[in-house]
C-alpha atoms as a PDB file:
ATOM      1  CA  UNK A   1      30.582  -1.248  16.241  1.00  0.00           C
ATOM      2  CA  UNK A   2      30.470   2.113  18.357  1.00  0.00           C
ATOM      3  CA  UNK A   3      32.090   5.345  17.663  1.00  0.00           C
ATOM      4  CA  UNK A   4      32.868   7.972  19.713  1.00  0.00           C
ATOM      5  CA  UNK A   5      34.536  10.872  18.918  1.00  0.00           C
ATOM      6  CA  UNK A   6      35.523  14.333  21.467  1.00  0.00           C
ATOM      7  CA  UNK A   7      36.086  16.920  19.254  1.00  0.00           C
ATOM      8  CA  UNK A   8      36.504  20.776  19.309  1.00  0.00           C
ATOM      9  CA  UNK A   9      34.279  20.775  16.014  1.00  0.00           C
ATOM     10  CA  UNK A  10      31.317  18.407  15.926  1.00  0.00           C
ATOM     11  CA  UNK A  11      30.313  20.007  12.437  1.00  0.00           C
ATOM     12  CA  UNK A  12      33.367  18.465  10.919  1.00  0.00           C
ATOM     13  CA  UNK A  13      32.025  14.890  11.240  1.00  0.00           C
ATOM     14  CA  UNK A  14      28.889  15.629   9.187  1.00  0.00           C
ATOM     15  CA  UNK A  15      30.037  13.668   6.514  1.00  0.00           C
ATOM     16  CA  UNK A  16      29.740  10.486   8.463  1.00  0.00           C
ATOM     17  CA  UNK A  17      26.101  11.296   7.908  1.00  0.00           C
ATOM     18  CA  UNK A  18      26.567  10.266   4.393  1.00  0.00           C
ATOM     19  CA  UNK A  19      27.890   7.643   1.768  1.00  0.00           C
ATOM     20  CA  UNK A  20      28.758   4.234   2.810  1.00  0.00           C
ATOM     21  CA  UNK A  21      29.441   5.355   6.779  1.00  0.00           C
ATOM     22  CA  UNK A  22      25.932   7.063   6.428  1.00  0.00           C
ATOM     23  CA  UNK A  23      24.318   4.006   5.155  1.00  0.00           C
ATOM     24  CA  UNK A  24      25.958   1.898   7.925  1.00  0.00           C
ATOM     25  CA  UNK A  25      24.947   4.532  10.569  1.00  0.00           C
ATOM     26  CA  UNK A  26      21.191   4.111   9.286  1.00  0.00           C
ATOM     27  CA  UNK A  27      21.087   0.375   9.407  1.00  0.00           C
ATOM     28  CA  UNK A  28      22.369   0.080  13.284  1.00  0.00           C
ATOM     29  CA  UNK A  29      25.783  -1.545  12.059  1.00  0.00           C
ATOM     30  CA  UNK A  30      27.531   1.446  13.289  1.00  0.00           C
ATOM     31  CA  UNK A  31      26.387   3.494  16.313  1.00  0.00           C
ATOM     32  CA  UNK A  32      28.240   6.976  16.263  1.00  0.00           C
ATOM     33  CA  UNK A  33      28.383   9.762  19.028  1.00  0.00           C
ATOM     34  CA  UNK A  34      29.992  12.991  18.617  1.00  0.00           C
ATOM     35  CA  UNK A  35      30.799  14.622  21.690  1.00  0.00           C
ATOM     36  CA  UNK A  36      31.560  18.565  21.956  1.00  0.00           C
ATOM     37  CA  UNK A  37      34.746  18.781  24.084  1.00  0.00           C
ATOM     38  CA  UNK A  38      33.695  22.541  25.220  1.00  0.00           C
ATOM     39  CA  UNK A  39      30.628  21.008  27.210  1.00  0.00           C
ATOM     40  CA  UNK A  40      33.427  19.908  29.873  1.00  0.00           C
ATOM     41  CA  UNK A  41      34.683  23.656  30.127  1.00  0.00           C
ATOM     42  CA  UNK A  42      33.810  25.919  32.775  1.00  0.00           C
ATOM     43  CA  UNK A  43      34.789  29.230  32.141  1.00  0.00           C
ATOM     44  CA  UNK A  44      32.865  31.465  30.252  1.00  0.00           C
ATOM     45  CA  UNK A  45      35.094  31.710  27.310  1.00  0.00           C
ATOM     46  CA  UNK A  46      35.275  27.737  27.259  1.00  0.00           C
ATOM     47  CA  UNK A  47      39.031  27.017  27.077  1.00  0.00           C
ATOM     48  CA  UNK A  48      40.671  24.145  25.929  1.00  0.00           C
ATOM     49  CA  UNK A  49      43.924  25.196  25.695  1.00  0.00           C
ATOM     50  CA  UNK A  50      46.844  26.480  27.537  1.00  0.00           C
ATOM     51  CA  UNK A  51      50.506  27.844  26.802  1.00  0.00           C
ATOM     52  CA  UNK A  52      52.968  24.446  26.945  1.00  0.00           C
ATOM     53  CA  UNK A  53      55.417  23.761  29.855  1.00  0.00           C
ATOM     54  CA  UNK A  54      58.948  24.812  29.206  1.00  0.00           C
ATOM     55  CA  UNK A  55      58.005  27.221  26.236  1.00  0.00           C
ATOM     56  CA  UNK A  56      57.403  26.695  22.703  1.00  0.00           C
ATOM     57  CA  UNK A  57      55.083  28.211  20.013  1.00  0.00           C
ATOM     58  CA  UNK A  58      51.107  27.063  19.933  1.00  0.00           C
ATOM     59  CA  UNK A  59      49.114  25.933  22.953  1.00  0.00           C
ATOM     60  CA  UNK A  60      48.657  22.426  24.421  1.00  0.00           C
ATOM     61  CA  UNK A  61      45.127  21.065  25.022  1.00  0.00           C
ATOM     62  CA  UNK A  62      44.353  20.843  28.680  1.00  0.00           C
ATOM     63  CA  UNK A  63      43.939  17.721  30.474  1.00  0.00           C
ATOM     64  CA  UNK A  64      40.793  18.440  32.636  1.00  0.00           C
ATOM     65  CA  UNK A  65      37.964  19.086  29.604  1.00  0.00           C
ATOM     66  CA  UNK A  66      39.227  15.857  27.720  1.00  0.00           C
ATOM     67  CA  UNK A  67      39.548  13.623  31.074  1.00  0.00           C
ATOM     68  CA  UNK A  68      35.619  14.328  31.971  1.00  0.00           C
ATOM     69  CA  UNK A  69      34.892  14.098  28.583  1.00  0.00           C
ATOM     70  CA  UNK A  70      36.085  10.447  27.821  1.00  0.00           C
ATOM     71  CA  UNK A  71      35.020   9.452  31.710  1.00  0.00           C
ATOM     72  CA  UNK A  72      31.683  10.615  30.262  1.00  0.00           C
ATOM     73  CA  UNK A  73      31.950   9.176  26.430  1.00  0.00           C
ATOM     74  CA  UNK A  74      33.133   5.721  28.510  1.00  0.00           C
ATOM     75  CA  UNK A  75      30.135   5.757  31.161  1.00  0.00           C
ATOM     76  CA  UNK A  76      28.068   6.109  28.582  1.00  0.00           C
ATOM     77  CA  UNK A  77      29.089   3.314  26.562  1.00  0.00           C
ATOM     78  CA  UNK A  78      29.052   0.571  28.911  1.00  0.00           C
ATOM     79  CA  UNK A  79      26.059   1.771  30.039  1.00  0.00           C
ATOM     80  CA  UNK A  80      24.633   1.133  26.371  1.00  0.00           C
ATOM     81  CA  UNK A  81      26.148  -2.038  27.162  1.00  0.00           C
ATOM     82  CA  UNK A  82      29.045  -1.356  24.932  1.00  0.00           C
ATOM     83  CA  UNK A  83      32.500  -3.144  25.742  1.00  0.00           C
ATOM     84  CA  UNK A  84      35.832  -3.764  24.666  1.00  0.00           C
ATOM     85  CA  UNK A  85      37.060   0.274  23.966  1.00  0.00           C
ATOM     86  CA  UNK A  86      40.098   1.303  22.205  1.00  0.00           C
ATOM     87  CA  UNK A  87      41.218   4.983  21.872  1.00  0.00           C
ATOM     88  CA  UNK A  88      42.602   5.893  18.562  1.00  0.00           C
ATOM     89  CA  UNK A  89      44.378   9.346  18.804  1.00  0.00           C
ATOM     90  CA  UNK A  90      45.007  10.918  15.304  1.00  0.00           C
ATOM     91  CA  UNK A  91      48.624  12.531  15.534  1.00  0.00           C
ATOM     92  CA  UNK A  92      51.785  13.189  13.414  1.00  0.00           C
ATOM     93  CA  UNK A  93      53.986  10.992  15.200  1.00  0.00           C
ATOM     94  CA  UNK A  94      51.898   7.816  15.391  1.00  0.00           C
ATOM     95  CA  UNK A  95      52.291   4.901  13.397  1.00  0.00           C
ATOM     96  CA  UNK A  96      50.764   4.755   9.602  1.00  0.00           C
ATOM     97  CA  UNK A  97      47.419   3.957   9.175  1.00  0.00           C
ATOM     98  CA  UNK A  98      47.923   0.929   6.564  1.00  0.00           C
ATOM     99  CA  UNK A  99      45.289  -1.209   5.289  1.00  0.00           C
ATOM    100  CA  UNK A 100      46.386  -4.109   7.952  1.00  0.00           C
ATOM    101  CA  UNK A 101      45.420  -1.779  10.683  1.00  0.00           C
ATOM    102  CA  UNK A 102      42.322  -1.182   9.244  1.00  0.00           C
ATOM    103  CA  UNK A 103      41.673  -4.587   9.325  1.00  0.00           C
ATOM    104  CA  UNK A 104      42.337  -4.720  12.936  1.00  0.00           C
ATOM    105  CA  UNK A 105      40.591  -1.783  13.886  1.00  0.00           C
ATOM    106  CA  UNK A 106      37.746  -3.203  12.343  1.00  0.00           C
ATOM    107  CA  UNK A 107      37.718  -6.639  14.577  1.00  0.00           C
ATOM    108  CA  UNK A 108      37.297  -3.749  17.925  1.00  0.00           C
ATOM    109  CA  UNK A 109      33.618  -3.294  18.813  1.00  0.00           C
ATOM    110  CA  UNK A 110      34.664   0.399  20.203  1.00  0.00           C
ATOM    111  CA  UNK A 111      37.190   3.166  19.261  1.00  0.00           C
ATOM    112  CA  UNK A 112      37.138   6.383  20.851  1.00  0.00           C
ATOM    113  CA  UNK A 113      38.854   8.943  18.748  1.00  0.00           C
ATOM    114  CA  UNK A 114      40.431  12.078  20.410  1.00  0.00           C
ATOM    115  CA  UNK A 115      41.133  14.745  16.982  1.00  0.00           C
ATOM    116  CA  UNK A 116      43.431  17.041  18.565  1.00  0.00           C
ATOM    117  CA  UNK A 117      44.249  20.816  17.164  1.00  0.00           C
ATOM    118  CA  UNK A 118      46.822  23.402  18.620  1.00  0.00           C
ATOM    119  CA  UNK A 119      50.115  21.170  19.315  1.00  0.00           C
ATOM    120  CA  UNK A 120      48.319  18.106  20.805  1.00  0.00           C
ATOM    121  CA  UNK A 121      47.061  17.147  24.155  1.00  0.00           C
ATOM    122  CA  UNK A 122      48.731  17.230  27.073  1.00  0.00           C
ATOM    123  CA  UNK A 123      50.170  13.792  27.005  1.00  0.00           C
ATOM    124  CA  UNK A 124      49.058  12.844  30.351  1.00  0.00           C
ATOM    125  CA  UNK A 125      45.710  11.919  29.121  1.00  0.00           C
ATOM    126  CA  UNK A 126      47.034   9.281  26.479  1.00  0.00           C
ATOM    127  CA  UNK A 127      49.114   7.923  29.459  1.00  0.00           C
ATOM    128  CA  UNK A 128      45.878   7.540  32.108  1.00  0.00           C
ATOM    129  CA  UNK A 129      43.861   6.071  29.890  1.00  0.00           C
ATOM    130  CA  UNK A 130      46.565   4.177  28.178  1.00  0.00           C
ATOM    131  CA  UNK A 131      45.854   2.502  31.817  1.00  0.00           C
ATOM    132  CA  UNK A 132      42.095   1.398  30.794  1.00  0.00           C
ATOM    133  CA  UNK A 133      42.520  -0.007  27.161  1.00  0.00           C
ATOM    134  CA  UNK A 134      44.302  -0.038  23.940  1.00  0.00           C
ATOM    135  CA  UNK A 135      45.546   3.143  22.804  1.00  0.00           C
ATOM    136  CA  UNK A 136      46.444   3.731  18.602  1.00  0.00           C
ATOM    137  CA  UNK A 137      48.511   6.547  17.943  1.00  0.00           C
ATOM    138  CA  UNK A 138      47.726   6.682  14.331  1.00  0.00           C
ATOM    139  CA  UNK A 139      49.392   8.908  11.499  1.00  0.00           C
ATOM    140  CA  UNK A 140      47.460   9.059   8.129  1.00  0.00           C
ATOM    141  CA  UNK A 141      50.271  10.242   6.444  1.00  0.00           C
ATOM    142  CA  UNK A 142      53.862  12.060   6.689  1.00  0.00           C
ATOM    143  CA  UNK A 143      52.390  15.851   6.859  1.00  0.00           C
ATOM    144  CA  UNK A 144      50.773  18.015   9.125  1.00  0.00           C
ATOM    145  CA  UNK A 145      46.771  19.399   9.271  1.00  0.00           C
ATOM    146  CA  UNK A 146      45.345  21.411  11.482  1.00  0.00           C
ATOM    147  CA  UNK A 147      43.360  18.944  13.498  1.00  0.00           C
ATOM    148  CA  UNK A 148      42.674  15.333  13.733  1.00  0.00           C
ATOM    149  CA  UNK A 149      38.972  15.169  12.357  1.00  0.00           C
ATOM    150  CA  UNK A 150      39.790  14.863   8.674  1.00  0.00           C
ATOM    151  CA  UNK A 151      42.117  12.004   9.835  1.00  0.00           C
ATOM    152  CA  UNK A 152      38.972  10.732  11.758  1.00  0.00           C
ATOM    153  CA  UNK A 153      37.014  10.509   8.478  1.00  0.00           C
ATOM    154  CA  UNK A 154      39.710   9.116   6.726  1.00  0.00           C
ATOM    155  CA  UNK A 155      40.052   5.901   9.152  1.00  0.00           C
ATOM    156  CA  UNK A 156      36.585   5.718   9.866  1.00  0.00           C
ATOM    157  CA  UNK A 157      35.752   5.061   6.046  1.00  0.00           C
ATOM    158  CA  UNK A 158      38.519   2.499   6.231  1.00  0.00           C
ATOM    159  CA  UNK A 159      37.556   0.688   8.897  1.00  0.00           C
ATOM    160  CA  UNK A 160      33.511   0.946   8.397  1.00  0.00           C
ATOM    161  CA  UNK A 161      33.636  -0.332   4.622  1.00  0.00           C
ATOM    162  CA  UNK A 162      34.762  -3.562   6.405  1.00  0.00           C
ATOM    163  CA  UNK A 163      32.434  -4.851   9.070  1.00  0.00           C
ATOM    164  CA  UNK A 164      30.669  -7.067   7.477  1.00  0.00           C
ATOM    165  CA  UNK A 165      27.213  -6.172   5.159  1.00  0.00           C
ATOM    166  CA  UNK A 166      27.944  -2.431   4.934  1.00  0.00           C
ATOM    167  CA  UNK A 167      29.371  -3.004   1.411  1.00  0.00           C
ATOM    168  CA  UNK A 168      27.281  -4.536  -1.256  1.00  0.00           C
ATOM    169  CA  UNK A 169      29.190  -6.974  -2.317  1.00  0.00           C
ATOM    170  CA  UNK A 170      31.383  -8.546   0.535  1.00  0.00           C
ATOM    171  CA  UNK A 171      34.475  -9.638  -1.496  1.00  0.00           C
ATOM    172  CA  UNK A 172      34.486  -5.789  -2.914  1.00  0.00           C
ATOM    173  CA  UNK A 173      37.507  -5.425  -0.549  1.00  0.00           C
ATOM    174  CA  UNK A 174      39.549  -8.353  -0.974  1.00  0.00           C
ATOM    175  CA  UNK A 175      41.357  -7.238  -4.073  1.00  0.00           C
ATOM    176  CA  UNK A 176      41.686  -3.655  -2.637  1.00  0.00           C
ATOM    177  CA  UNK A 177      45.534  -2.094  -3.019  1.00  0.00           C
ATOM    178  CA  UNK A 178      47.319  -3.052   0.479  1.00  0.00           C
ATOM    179  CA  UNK A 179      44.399  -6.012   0.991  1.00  0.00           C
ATOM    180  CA  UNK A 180      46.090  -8.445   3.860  1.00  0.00           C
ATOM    181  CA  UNK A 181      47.208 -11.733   2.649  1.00  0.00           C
ATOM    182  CA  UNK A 182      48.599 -10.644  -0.728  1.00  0.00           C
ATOM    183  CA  UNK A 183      52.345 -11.559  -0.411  1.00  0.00           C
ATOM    184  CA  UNK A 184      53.478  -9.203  -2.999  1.00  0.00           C
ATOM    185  CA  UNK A 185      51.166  -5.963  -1.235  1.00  0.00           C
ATOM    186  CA  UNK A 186      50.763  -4.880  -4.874  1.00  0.00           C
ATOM    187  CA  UNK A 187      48.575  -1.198  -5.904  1.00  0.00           C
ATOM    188  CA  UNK A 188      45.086  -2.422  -7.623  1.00  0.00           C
ATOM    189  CA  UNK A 189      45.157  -1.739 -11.125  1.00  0.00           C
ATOM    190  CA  UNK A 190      43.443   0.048 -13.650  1.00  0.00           C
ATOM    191  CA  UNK A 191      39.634  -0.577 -14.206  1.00  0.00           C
ATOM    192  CA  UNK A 192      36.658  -0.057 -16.979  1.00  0.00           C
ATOM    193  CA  UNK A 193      33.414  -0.176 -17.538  1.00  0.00           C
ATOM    194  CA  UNK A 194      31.098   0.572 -19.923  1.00  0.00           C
ATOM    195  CA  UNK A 195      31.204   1.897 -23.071  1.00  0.00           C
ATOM    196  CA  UNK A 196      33.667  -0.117 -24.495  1.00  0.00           C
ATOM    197  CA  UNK A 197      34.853   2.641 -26.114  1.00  0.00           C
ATOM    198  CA  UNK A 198      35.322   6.379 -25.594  1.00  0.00           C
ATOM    199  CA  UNK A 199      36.751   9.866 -26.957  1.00  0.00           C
ATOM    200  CA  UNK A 200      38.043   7.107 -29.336  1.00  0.00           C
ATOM    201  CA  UNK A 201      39.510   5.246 -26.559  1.00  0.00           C
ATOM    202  CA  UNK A 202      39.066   1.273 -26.517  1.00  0.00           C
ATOM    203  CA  UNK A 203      39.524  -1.168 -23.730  1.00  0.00           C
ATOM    204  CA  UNK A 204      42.207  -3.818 -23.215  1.00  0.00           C
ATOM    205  CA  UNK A 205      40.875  -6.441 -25.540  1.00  0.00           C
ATOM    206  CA  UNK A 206      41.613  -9.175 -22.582  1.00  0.00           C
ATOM    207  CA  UNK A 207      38.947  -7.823 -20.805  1.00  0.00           C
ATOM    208  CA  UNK A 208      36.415  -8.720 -23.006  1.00  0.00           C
ATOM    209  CA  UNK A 209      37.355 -12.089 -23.908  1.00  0.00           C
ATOM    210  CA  UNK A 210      35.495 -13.916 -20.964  1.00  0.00           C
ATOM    211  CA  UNK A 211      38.568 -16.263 -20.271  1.00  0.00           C
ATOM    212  CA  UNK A 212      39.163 -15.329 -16.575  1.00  0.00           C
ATOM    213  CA  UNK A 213      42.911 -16.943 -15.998  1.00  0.00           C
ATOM    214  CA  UNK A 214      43.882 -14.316 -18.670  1.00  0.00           C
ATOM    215  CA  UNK A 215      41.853 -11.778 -17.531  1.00  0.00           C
ATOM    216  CA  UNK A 216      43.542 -12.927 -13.667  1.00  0.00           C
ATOM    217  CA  UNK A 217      46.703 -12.546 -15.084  1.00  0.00           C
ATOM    218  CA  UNK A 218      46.212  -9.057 -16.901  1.00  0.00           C
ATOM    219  CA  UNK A 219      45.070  -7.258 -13.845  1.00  0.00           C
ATOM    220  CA  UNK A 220      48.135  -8.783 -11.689  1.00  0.00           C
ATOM    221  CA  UNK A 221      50.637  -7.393 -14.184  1.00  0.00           C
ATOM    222  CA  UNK A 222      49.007  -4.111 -14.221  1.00  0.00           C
ATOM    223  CA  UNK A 223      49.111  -4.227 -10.645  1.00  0.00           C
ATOM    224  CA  UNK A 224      52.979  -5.125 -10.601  1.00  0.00           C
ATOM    225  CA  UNK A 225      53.247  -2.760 -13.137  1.00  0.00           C
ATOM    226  CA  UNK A 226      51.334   0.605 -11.137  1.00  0.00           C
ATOM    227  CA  UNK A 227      53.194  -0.634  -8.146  1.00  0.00           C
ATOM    228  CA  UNK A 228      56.966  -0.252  -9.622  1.00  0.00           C
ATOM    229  CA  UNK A 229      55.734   3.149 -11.384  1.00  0.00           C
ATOM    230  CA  UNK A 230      54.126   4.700  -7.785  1.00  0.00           C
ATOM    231  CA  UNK A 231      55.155   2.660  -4.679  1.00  0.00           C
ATOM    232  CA  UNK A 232      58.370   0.330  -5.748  1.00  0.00           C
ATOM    233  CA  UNK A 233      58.919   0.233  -2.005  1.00  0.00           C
ATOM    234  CA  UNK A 234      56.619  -2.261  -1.562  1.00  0.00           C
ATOM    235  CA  UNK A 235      58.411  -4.145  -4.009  1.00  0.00           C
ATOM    236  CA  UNK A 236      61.356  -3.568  -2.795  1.00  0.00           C
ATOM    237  CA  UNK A 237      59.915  -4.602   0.967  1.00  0.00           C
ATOM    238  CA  UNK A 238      58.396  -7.787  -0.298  1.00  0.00           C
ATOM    239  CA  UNK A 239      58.969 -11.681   0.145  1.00  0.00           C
ATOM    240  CA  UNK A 240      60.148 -13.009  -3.027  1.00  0.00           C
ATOM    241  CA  UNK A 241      58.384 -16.149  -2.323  1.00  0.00           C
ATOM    242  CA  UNK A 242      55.099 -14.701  -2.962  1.00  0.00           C
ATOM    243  CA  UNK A 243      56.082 -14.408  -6.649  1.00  0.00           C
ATOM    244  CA  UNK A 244      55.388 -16.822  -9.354  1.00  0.00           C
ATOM    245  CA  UNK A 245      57.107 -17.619 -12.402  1.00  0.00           C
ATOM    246  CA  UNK A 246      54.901 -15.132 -14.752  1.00  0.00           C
ATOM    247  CA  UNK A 247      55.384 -12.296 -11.344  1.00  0.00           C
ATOM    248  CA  UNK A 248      59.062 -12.787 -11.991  1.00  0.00           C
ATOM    249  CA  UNK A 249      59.000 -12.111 -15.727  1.00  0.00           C
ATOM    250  CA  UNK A 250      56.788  -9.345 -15.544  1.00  0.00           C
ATOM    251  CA  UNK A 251      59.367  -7.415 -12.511  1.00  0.00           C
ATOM    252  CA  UNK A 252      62.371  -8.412 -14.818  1.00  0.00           C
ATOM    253  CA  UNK A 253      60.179  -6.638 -17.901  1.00  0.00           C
ATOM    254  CA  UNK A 254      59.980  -3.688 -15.760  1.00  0.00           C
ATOM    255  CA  UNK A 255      63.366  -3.815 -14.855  1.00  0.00           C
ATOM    256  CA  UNK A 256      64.042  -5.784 -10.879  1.00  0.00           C
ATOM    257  CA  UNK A 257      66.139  -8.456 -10.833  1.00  0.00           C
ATOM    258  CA  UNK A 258      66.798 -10.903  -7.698  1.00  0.00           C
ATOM    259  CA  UNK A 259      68.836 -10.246  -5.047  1.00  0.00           C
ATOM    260  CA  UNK A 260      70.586 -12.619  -2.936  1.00  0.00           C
ATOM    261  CA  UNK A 261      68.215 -12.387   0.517  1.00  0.00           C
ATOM    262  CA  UNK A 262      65.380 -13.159  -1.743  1.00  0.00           C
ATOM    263  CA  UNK A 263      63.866 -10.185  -2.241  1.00  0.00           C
ATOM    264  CA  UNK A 264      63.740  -7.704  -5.481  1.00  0.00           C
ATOM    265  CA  UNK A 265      65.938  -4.224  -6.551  1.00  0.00           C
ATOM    266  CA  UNK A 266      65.675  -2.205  -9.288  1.00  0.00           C
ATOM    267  CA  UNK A 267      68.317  -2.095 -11.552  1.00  0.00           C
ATOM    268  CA  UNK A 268      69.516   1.151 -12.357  1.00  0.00           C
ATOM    269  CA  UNK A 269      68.837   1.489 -15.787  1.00  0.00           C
ATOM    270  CA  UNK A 270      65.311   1.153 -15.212  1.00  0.00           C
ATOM    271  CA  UNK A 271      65.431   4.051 -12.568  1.00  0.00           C
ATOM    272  CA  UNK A 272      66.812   6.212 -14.705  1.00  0.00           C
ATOM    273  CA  UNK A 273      63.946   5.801 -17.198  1.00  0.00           C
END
């Protein structure tokens, strides 16, 4: 996969230099280039930025530097023989980065990021280019930072740790919280290693009894369990057909009960607790 990524602050990707994205970067499986958007300014102060049409706090990020820049970032892909780009712009009011977009991301052999700062760019660049391949508007969560590069990092470790050989062990993912193809879209659950005990605390004993249809079972109803305690909505959200007899007890245990369209509520009592 290639990366490229127009920024204001090509310092702030250093960590891609490191951990699992580092590791990738090393063994060719993912080719990065960080482009400094102030190399397509002109004046001598560099600008970026101008004051936004009809008024308004903050400045708007001007078209002309970030239009040369991805012209350039794009002519220099293909002619690395790169294909296939997607732009993924990092913003507020995009839609949320979920697991299941990671997933997709990762099948792309080419997203160009575009971290913004100020109050965005001018939005006349996502609609040219919006002209010449897939554009993501992608939130990584309902607040506000002061540019799109952590956001870069953040869906960039996503999507890396799931091309294929840049994690050690290739079903490490599959029983990740929010992993595609689990009906109920449960949180993972607790985990332990060794010792098997410590600061006088022990492990679940079903963990060390070897029989893995118990040990199965045990880490599903912890999972139903940290779901209903952190994220119910995605309890709340699922198909009820994805549930099995023992999924069913467990929910009515921690207090959901049926409703008529099939899927689960919480009944109040247990809210309340």
């Amino acid at each position: 996969m290639r990366l490229d990524v127009v920024t204001i602050f090509p310092e702030y990707l250093d960590p891609l230099d490191v951990s699992l994205v580092g590791k990738a970067r090393a063994r060719g499986q993912l080719d990065v280039h960080v482009h400094d958007l102030r190399e397509w300014t002109y004046d001598r102060h560099n600008t970026v930025d101008d004051t936004p049409y009809g008024g308004g706090p903050g400045m708007v990020m001007k078209t002309d530097p970030w239009g040369e820049a991805l012209d350039s970032a794009l002519a220099d892909g293909y002619d690395a023989g790169a294909h296939g780009p997607v732009m993924v712009v990092p913003t507020p009011s995009g839609r949320p980065f979920t697991q299941e977009l990671a997933v997709e991301l990762a099948a792309r052999p080419w997203l160009i990021f575009t971290p913004a700062r100020y109050e965005g760019i001018d939005r006349r660049v996502t609609d040219e280019y919006a002209t010449r391949m897939p554009v993501y508007e992608v939130s990584i969560g309902d607040y506000v930072l002061a540019g799109g590069e952590a956001a870069v990092l953040v869906i960039t470790e996503a999507v890396a740790r799931l091309l294929p050989g840049v994690l050690g062990n290739a079903e490490s993912h599959r029983d990740d919280s929010f992993a595609p193809g689990d009906m109920a879209n449960l949180l993972e659950g607790p985990v332990y290693t060794k010792p098997p005990e410590w600061r006088g605390r022990g492990i679940p004993d079903v963990l060390l009894s070897g029989h893995h249809g118990k040990i199965a079972r045990w880490r599903r109803d912890e999972a139903f369990r940290r779901t209903a305690l952190n994220r119910p909505d995605l309890i709340e959200r699922c198909e009820a057909t994805g549930f099995d007899k023992k999924d069913r007890e467990v929910l009515s245990v921690l207090g959901w009960s049926p409703a008529p369209d099939g899927r689960f509520w919480r009944r109040p009592e247990a809210v309340e607790e």
